[in-house]
Protein backbone atom coordinates (compact mmCIF):
# COMPACT_ATOMS: atom_id res chain seq x y z
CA UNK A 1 0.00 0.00 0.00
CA UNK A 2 1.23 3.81 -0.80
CA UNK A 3 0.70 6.24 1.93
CA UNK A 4 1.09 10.23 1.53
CA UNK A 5 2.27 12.10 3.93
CA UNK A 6 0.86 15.83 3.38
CA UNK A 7 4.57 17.89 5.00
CA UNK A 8 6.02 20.81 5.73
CA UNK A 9 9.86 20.54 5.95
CA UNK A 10 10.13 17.54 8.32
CA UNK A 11 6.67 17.26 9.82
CA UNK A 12 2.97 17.56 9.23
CA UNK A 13 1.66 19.91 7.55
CA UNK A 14 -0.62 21.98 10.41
CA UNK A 15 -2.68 22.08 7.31
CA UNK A 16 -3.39 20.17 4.15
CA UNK A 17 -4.05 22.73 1.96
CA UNK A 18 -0.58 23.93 3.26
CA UNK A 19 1.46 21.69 3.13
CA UNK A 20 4.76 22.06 0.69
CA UNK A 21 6.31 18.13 0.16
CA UNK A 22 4.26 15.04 -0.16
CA UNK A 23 5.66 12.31 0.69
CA UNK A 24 5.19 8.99 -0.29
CA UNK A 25 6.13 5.53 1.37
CA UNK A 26 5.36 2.20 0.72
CA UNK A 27 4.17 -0.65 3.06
CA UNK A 28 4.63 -3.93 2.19
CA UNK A 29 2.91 -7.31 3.74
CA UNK A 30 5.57 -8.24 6.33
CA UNK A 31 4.89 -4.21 7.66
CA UNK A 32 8.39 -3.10 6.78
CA UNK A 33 7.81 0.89 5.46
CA UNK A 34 10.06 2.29 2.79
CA UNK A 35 10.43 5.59 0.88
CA UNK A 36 8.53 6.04 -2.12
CA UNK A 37 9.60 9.26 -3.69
CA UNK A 38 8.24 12.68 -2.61
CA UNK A 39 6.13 15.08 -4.81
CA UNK A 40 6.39 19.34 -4.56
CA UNK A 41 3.17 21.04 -5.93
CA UNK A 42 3.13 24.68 -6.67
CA UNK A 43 -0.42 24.84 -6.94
CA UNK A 44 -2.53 25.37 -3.95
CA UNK A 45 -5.81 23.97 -5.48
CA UNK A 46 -7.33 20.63 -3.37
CA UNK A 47 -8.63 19.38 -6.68
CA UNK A 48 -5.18 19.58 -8.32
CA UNK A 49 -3.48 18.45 -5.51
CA UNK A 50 -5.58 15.38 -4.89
CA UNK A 51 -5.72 14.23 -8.47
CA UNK A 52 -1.41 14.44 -8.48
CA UNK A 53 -1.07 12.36 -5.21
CA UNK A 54 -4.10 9.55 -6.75
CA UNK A 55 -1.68 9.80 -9.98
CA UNK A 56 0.99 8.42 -7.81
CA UNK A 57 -0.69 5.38 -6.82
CA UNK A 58 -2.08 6.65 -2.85
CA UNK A 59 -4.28 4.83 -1.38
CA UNK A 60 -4.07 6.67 1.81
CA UNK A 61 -3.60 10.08 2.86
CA UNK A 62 -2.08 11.51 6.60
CA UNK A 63 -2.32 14.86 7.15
CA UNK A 64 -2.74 17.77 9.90
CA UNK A 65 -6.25 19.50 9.58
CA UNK A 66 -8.17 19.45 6.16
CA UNK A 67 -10.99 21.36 5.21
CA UNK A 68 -14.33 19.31 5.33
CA UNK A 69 -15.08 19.51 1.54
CA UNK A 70 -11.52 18.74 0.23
CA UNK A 71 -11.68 15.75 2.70
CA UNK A 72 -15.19 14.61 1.31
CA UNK A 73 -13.42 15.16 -2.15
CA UNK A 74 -10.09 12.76 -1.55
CA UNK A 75 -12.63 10.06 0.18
CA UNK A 76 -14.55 10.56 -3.17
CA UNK A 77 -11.74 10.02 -5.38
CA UNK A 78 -10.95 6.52 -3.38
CA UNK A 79 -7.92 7.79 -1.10
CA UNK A 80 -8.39 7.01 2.94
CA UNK A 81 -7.84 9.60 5.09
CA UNK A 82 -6.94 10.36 8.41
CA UNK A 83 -6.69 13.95 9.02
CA UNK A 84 -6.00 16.01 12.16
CA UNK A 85 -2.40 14.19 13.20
CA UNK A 86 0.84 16.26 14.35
CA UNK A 87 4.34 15.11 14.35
CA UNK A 88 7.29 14.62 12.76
CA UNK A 89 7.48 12.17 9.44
CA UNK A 90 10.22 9.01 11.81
CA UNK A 91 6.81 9.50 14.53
CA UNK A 92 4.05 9.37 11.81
CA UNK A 93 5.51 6.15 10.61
CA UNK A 94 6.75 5.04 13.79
CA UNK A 95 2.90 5.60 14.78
CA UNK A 96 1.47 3.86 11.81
CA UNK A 97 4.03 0.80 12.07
CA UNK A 98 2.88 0.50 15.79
CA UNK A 99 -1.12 0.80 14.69
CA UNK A 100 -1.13 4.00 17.00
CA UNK A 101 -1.91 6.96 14.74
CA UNK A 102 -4.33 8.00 17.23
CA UNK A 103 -2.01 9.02 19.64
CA UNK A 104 -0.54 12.19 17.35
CA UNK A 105 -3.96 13.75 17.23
CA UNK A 106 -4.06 17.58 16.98
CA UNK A 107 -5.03 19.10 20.74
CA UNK A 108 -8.68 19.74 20.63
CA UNK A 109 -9.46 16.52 18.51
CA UNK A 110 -11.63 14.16 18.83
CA UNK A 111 -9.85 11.13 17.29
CA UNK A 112 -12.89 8.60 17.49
CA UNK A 113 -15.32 10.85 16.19
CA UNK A 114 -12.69 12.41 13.32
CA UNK A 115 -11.41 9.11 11.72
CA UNK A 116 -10.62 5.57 12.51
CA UNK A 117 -7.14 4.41 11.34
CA UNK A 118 -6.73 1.02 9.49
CA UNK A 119 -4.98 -1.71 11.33
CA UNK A 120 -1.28 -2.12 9.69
């Protein structure tokens, strides 16, 4: 599976729509997660943004906070999502490796209520 991670420099992005670097990592069967490449878009449109990162193969999208229509839009394309997570990348996927993206929720988050993560 190909994951995104929506960054700025070497962390979340406090916001989607902000964020600089995409990154992308792979996750293979035996859970092992490797680097996939990485992806800088000038534009600052969701729509263009979403359709470059679905070009890339993503199934699944991390991010900090995401506006509630451009979230409805990447879960319409096909991409899973789990907004609303802080941190640096080595946390994010020390987090997903773990199955414990829930504990990098933004302050003031509901986690239960905002997304469930996908067991690893």
């Amino acid at each position: 599976m190909r994951i995104c991670l929506a960054c700025y420099e070497d962390r979340l992005a406090s916001v989607f729509e902000n964020a600089v670097d995409y990154k992308f990592f792979e996750i293979f069967d035996d859970g092992n997660i490797y680097p996939a490449g990485h992806l800088s878009l000038p534009s600052k449109d969701p729509t263009d943004r979403t359709s470059a990162i679905l070009a890339c193969g993503v199934s699944y999208l991390i991010c900090g906070a995401i506006c509630g229509t451009t979230k409805t839009a990447i879960e319409a394309a096909g991409l899973k999502c789990a907004p609303f997570l802080k941190g640096r990348v080595d946390e994010v996927l020390d987090a997903l490796g773990q199955g414990r993206l829930n504990s990098l929720s933004m302050p003031g988050c509901n986690v239960g209520k905002s997304f469930s993560c996908f067991p690893v």
